[in-house]
N, C-alpha and C. Protein backbone atom coordinates (compact mmCIF):
# COMPACT_ATOMS: atom_id res chain seq x y z
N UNK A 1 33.41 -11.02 41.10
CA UNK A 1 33.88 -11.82 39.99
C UNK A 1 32.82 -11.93 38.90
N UNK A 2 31.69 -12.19 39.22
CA UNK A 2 30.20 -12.37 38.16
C UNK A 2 30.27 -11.03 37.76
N UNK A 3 30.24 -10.19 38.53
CA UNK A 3 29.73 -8.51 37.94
C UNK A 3 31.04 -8.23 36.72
N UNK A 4 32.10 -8.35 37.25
CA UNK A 4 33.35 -8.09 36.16
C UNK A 4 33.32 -9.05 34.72
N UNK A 5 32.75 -10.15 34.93
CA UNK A 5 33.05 -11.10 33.77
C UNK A 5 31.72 -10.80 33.01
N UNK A 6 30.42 -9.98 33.57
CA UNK A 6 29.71 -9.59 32.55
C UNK A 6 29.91 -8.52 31.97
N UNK A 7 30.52 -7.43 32.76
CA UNK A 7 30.98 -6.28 31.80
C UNK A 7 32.15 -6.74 30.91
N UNK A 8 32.89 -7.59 31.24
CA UNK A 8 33.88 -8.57 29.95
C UNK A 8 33.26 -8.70 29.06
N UNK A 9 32.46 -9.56 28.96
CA UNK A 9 31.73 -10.45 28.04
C UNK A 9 30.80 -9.23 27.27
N UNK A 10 29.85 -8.27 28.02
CA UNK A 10 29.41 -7.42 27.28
C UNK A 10 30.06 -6.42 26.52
N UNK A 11 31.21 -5.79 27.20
CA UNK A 11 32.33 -5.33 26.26
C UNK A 11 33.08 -5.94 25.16
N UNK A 12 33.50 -6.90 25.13
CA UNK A 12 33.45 -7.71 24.26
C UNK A 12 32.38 -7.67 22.55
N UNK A 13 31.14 -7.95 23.42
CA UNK A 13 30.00 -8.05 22.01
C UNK A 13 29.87 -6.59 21.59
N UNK A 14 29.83 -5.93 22.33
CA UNK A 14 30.09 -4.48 21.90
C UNK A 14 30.79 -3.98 20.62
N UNK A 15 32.32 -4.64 20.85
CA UNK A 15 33.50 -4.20 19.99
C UNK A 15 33.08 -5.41 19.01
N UNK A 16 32.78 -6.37 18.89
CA UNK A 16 32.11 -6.81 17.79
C UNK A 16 31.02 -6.48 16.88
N UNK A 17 29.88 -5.63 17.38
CA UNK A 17 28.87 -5.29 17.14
C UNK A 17 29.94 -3.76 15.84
N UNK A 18 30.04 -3.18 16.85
CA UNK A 18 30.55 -2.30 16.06
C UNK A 18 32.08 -2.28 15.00
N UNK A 19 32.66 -3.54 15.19
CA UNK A 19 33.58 -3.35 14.19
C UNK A 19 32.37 -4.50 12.96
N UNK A 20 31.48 -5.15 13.16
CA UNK A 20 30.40 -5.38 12.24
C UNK A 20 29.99 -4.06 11.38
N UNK A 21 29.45 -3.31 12.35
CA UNK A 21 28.71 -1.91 11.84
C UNK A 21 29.86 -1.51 10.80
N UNK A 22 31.11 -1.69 11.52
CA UNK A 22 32.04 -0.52 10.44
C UNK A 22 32.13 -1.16 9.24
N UNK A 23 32.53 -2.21 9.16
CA UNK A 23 33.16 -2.92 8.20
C UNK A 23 31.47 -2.86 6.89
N UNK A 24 30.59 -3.12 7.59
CA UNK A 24 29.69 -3.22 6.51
C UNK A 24 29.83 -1.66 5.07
N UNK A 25 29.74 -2.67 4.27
CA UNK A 25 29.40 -1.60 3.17
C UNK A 25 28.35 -1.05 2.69
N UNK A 26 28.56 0.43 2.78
CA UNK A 26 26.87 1.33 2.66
C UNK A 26 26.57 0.85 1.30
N UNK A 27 24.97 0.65 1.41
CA UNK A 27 24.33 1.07 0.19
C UNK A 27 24.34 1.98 -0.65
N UNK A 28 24.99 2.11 -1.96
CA UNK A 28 25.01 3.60 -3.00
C UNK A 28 23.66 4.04 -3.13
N UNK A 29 23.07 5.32 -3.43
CA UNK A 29 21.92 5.79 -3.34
C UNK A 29 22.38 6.32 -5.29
N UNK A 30 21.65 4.99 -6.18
CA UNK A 30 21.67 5.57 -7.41
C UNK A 30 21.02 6.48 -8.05
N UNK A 31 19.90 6.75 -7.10
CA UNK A 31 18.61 7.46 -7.73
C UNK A 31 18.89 9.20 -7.56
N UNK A 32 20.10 9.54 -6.29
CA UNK A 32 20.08 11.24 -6.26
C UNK A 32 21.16 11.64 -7.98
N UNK A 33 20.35 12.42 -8.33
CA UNK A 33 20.91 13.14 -9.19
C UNK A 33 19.67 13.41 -10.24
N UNK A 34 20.18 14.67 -11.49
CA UNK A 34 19.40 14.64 -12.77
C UNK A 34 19.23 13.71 -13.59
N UNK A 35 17.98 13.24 -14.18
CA UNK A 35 18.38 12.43 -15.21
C UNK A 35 17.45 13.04 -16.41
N UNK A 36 17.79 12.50 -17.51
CA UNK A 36 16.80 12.67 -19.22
C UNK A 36 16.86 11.47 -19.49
N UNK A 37 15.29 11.64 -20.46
CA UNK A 37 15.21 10.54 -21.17
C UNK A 37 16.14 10.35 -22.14
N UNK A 38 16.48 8.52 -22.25
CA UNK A 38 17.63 8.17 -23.33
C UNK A 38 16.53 7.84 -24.30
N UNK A 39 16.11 7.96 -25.59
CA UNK A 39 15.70 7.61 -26.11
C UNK A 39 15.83 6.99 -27.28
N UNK A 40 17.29 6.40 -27.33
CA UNK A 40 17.67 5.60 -27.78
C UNK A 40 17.53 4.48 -27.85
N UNK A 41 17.60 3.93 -26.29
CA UNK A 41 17.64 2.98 -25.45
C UNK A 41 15.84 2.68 -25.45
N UNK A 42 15.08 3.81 -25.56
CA UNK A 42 13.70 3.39 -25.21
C UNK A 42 13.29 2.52 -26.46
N UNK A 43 13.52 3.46 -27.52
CA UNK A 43 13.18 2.94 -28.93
C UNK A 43 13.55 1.53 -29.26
N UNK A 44 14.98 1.07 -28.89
CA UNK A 44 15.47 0.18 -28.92
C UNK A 44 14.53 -1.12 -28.18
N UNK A 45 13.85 -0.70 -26.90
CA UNK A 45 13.84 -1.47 -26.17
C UNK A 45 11.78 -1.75 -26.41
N UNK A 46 11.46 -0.77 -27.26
CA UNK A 46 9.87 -0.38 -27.71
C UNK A 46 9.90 -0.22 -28.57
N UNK A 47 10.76 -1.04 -29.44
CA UNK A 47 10.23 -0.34 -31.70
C UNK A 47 8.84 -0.08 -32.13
N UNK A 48 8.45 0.14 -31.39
CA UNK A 48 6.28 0.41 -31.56
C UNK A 48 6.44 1.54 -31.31
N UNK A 49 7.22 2.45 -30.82
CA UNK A 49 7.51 3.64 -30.09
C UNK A 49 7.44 4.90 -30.98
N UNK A 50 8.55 3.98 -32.40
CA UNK A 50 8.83 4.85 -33.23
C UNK A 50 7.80 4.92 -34.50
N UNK A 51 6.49 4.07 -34.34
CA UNK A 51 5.73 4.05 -35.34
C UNK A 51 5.05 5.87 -35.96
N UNK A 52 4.62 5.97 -37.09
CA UNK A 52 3.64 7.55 -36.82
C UNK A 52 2.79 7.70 -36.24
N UNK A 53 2.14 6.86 -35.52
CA UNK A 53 0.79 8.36 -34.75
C UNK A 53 1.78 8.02 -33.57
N UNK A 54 3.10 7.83 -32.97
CA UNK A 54 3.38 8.37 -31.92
C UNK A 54 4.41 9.40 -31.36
N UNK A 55 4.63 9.92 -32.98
CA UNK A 55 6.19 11.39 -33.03
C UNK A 55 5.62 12.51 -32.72
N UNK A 56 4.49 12.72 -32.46
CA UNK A 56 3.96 13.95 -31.06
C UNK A 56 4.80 13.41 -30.13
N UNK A 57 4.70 12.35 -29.32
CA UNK A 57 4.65 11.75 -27.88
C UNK A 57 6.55 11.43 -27.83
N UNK A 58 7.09 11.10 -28.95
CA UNK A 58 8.82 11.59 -29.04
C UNK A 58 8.81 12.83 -28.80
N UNK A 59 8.33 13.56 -29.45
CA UNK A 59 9.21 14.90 -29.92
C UNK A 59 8.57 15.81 -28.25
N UNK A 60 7.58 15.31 -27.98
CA UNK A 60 7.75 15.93 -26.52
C UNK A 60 8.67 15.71 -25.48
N UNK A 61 9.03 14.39 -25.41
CA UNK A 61 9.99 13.68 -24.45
C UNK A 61 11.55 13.91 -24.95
N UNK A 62 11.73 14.00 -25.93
CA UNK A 62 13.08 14.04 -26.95
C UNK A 62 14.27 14.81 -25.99
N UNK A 63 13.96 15.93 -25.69
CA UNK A 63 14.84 17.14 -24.80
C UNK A 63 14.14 17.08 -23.85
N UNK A 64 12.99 17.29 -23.71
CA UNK A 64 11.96 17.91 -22.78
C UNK A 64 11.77 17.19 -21.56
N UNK A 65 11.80 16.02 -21.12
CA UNK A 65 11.31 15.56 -20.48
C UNK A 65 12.86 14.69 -19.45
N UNK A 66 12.44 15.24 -18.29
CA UNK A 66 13.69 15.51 -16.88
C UNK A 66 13.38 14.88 -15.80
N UNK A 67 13.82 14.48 -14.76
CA UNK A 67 13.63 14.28 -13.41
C UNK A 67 14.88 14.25 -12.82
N UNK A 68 14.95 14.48 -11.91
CA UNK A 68 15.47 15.44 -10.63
C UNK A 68 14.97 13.87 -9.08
N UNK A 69 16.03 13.63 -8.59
CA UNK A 69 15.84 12.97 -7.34
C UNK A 69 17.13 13.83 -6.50
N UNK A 70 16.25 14.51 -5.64
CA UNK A 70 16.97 15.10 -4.66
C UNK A 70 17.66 14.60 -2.97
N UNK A 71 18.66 14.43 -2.58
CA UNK A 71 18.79 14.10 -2.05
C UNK A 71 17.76 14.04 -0.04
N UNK A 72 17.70 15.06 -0.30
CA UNK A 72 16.64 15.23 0.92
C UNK A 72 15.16 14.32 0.88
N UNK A 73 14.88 13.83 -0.39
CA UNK A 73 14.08 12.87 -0.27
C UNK A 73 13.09 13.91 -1.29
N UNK A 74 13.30 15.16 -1.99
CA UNK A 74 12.62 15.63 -2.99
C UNK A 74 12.54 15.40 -4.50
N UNK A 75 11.37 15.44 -4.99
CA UNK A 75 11.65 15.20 -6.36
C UNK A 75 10.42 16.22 -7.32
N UNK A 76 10.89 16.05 -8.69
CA UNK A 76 10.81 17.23 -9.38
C UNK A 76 10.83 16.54 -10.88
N UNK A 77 9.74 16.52 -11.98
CA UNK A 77 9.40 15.99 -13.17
C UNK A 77 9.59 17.38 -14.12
N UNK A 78 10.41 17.67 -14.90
CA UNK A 78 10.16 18.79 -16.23
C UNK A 78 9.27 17.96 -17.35
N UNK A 79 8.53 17.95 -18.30
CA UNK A 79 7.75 17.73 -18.90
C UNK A 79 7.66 18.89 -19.72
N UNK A 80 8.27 19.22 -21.18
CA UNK A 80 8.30 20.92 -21.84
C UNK A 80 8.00 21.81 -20.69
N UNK A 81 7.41 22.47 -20.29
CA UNK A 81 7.04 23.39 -19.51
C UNK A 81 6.16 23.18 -18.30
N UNK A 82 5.92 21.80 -17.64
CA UNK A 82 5.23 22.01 -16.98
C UNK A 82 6.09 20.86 -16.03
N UNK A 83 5.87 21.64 -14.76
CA UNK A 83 6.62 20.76 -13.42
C UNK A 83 5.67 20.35 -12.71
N UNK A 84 6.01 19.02 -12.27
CA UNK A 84 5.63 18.44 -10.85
C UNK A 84 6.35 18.21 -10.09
N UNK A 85 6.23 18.47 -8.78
CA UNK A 85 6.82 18.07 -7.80
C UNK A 85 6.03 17.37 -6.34
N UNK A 86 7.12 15.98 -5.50
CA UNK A 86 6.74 15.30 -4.89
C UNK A 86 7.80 15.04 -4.58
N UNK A 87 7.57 13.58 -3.41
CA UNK A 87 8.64 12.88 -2.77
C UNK A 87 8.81 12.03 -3.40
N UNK A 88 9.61 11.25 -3.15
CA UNK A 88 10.35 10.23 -3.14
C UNK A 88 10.98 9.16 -1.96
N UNK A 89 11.21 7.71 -1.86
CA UNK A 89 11.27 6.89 -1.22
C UNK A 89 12.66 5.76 -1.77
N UNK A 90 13.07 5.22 -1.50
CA UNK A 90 13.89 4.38 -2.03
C UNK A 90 13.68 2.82 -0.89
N UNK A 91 12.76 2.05 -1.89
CA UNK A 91 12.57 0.75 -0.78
C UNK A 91 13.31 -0.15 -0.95
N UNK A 92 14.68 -0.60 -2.29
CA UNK A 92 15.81 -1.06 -2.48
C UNK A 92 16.89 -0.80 -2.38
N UNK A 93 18.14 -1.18 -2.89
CA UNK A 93 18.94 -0.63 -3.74
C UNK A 93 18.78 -0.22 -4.91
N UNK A 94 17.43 -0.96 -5.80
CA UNK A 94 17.53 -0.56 -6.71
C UNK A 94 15.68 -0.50 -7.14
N UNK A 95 14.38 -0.27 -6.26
CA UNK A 95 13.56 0.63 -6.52
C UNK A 95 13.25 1.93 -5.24
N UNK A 96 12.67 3.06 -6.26
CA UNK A 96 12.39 3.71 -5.62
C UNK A 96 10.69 4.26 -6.01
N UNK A 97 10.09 4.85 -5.07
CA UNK A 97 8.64 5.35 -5.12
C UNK A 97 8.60 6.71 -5.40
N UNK A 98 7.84 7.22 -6.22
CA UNK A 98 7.46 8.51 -6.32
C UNK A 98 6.34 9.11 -6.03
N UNK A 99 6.05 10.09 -5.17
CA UNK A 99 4.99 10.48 -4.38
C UNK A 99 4.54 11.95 -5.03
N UNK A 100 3.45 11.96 -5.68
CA UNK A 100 3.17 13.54 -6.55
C UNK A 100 1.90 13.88 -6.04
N UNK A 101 0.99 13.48 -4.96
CA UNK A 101 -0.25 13.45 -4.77
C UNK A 101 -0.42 15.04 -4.13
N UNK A 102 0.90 15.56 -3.82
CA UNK A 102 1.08 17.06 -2.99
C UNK A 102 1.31 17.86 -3.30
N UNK A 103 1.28 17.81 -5.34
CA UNK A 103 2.12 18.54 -5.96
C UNK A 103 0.64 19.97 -6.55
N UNK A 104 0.48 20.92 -6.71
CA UNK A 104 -0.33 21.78 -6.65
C UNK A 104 -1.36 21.33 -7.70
N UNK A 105 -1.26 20.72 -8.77
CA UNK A 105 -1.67 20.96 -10.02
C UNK A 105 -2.69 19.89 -9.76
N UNK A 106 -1.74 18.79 -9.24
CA UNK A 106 -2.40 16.96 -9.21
C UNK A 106 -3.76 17.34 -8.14
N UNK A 107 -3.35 18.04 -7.18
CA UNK A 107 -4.12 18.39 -5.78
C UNK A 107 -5.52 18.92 -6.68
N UNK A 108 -5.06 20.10 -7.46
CA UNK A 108 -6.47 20.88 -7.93
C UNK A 108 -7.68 19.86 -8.64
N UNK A 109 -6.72 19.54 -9.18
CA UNK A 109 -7.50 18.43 -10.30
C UNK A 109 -7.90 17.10 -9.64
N UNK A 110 -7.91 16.88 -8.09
CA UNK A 110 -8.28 16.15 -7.17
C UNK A 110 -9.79 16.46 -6.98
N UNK A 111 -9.37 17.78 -6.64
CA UNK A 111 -10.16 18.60 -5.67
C UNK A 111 -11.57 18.87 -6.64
N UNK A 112 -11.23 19.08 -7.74
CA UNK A 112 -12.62 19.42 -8.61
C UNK A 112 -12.74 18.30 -9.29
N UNK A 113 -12.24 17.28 -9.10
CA UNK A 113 -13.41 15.65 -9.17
C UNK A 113 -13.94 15.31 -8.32
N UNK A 114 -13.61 15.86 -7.00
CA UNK A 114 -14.41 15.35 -5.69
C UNK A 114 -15.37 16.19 -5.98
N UNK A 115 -15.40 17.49 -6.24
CA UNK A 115 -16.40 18.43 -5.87
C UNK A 115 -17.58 17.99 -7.18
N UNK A 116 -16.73 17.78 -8.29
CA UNK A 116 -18.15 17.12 -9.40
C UNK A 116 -18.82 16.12 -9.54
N UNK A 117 -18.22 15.46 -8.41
CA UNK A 117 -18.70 14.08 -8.23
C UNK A 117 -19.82 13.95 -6.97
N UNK A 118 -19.67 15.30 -6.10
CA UNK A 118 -20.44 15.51 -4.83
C UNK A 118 -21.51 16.36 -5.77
N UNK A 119 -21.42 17.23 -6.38
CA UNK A 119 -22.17 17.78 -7.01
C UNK A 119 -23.47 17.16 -8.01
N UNK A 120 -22.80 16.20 -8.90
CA UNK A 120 -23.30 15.17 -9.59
C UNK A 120 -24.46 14.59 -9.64
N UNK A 121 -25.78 14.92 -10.49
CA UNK A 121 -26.81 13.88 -10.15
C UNK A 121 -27.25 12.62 -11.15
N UNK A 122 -26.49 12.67 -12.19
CA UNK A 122 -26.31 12.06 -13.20
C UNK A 122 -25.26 10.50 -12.52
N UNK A 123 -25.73 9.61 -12.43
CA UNK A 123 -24.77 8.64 -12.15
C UNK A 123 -23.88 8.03 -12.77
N UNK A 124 -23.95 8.54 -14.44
CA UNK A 124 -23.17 8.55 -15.41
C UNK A 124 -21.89 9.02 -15.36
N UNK A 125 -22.15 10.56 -15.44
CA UNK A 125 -21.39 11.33 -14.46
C UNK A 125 -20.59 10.85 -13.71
N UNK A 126 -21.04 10.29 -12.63
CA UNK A 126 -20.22 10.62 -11.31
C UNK A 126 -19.66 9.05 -11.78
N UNK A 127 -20.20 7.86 -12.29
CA UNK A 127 -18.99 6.83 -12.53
C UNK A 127 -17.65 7.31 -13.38
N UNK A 128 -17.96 8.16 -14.24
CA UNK A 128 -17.11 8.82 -15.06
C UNK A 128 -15.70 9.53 -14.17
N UNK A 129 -16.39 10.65 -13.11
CA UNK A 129 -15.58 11.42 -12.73
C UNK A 129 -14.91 10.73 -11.77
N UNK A 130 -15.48 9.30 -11.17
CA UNK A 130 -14.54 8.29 -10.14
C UNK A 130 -13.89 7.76 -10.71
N UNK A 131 -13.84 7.48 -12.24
CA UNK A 131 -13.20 6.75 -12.69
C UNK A 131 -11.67 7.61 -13.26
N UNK A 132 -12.09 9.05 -13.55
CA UNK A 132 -11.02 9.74 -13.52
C UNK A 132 -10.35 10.25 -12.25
N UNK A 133 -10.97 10.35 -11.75
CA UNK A 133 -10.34 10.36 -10.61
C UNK A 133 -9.11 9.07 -9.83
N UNK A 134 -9.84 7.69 -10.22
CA UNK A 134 -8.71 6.62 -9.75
C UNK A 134 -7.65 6.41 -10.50
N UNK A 135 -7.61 7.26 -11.81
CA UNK A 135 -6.30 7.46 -13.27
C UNK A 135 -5.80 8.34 -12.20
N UNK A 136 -6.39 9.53 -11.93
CA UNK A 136 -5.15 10.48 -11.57
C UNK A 136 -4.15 9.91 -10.12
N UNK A 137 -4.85 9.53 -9.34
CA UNK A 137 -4.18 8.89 -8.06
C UNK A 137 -3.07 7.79 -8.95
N UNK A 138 -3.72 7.13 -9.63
CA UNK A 138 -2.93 5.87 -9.60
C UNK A 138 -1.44 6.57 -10.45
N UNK A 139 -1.80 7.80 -11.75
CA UNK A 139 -0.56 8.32 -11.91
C UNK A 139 0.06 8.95 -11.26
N UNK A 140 -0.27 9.59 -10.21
CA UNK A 140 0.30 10.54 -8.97
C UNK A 140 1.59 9.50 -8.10
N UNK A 141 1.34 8.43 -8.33
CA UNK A 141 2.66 7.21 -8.03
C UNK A 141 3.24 6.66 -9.07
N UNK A 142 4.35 6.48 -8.85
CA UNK A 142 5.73 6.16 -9.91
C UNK A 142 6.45 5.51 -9.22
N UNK A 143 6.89 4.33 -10.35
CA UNK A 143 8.04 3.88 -10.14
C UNK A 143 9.08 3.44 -10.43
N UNK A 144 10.45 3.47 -9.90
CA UNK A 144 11.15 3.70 -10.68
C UNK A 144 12.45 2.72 -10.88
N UNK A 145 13.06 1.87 -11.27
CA UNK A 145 14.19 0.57 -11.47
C UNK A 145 15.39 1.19 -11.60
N UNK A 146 16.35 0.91 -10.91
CA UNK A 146 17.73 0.97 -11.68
C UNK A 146 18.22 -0.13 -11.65
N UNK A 147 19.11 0.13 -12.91
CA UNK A 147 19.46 -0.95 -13.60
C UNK A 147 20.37 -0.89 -14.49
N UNK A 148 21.77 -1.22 -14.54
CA UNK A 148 23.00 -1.09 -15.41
C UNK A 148 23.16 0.29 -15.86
N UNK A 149 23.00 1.10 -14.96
CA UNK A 149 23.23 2.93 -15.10
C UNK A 149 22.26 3.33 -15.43
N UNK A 150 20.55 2.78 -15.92
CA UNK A 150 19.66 3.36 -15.94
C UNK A 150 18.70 3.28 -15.13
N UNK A 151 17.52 4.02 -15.00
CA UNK A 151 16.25 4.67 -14.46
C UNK A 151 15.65 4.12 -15.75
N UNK A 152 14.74 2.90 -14.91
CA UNK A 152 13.51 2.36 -15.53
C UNK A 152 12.04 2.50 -15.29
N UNK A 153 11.44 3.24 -16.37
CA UNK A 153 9.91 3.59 -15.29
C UNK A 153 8.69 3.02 -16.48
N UNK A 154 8.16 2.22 -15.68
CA UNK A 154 6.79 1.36 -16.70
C UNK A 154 5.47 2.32 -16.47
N UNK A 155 4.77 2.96 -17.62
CA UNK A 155 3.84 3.61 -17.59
C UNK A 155 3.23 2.68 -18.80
N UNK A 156 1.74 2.40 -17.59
CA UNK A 156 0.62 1.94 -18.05
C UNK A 156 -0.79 2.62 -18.50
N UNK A 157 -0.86 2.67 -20.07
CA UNK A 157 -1.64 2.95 -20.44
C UNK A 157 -2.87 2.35 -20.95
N UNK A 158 -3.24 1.08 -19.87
CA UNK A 158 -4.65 0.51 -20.04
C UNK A 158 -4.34 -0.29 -20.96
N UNK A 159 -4.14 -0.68 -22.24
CA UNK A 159 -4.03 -1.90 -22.56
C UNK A 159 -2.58 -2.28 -23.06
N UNK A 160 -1.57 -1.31 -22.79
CA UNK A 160 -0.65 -0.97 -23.53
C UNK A 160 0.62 -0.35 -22.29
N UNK A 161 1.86 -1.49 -21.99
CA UNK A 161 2.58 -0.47 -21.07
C UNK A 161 3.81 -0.35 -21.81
N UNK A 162 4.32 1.00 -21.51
CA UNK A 162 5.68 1.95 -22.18
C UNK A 162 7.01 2.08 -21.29
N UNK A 163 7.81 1.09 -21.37
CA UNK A 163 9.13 1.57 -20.80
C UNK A 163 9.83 2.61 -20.99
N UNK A 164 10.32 3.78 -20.06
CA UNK A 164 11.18 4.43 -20.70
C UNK A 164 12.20 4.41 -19.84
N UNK A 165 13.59 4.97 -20.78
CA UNK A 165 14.55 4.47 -19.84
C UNK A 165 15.50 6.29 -19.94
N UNK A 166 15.94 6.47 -18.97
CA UNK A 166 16.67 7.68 -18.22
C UNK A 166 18.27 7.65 -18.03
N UNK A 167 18.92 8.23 -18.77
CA UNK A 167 20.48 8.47 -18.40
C UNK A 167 20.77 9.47 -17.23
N UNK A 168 21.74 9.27 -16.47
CA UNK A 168 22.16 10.50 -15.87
C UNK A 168 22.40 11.37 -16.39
N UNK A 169 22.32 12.40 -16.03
CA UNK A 169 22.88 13.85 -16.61
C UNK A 169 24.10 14.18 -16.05
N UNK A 170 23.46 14.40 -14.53
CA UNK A 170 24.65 14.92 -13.41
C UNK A 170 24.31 14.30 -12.02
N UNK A 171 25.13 14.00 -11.11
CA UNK A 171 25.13 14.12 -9.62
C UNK A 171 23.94 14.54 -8.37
């Protein structure tokens, strides 16, 4: 009688457990797909943006500038002609992390600040090349907001930070 009324009772929480599981609603994953910069929306949201000494720094981003969140957990920056690629993380619904520290270019340019900094007898120098060195790590991570159909990413430039904001493209 005891042995039967616990497989009851545990059968029971069982079929609860899992009509819980079913019924819950998945999290949407907003971040897989292409996106471009809107720069509409940036300008709008940064009128300092559109001042003159910064229509180099438009007219690069204008078309040019892409990201790619792949579903497998890959990701991929166009920038005019030059790519990075890294992972990606999603620790919300609505942030995710970007991981570029593995990407060939970031790696090299790792690799020959360590080595000029081991090299180094100038202590000038070598505060210099640590100090470039903790810029490149700290840009080698990204991150990224969604938010009312956009991709929000705050880049800090030391005394000065730049929202830009990302439309989908595609899927």
């Amino acid at each position: 009688m005891k042995i039967e009324f616990k497989f009851w009772f545990t059968f029971i929480i069982y079929l609860a457990l899992n009509a819980e599981i079913a019924a819950a609603k998945p999290i949407k994953n907003h971040f897989v797909g292409h996106w471009t910069i809107d720069l509409d929306k940036t300008l709008f949201e940064d009128p300092s943006l559109s001042m003159p000494g910064n229509s180099e720094m438009l007219n690069l981003f204008q078309d040019n500038y892409k990201v790619k969140f792949f579903i497998e957990g890959q990701f991929e920056e166009n920038i005019s002609k030059s790519t990075l690629t890294g992972t990606w993380s999603r620790y919300d619904e609505a942030l995710a992390v970007v991981r570029l520290e593995s990407d060939k270019s970031i790696l090299s340019e790792s690799i020959r600040y360590k080595n000029r900094i081991d090299s180094s007898t100038n202590r000038y120098k070598k505060t210099r090349d640590y100090q470039r060195l903790y810029k490149l790590n700290r840009a080698s991570v990204r991150k990224y907001h969604y938010l009312d159909g956009y991709l929000n990413q705050q880049i800090d430039l030391g005394g000065r930070v730049i929202r830009l904001f990302f439309k989908r493209i595609s899927s």
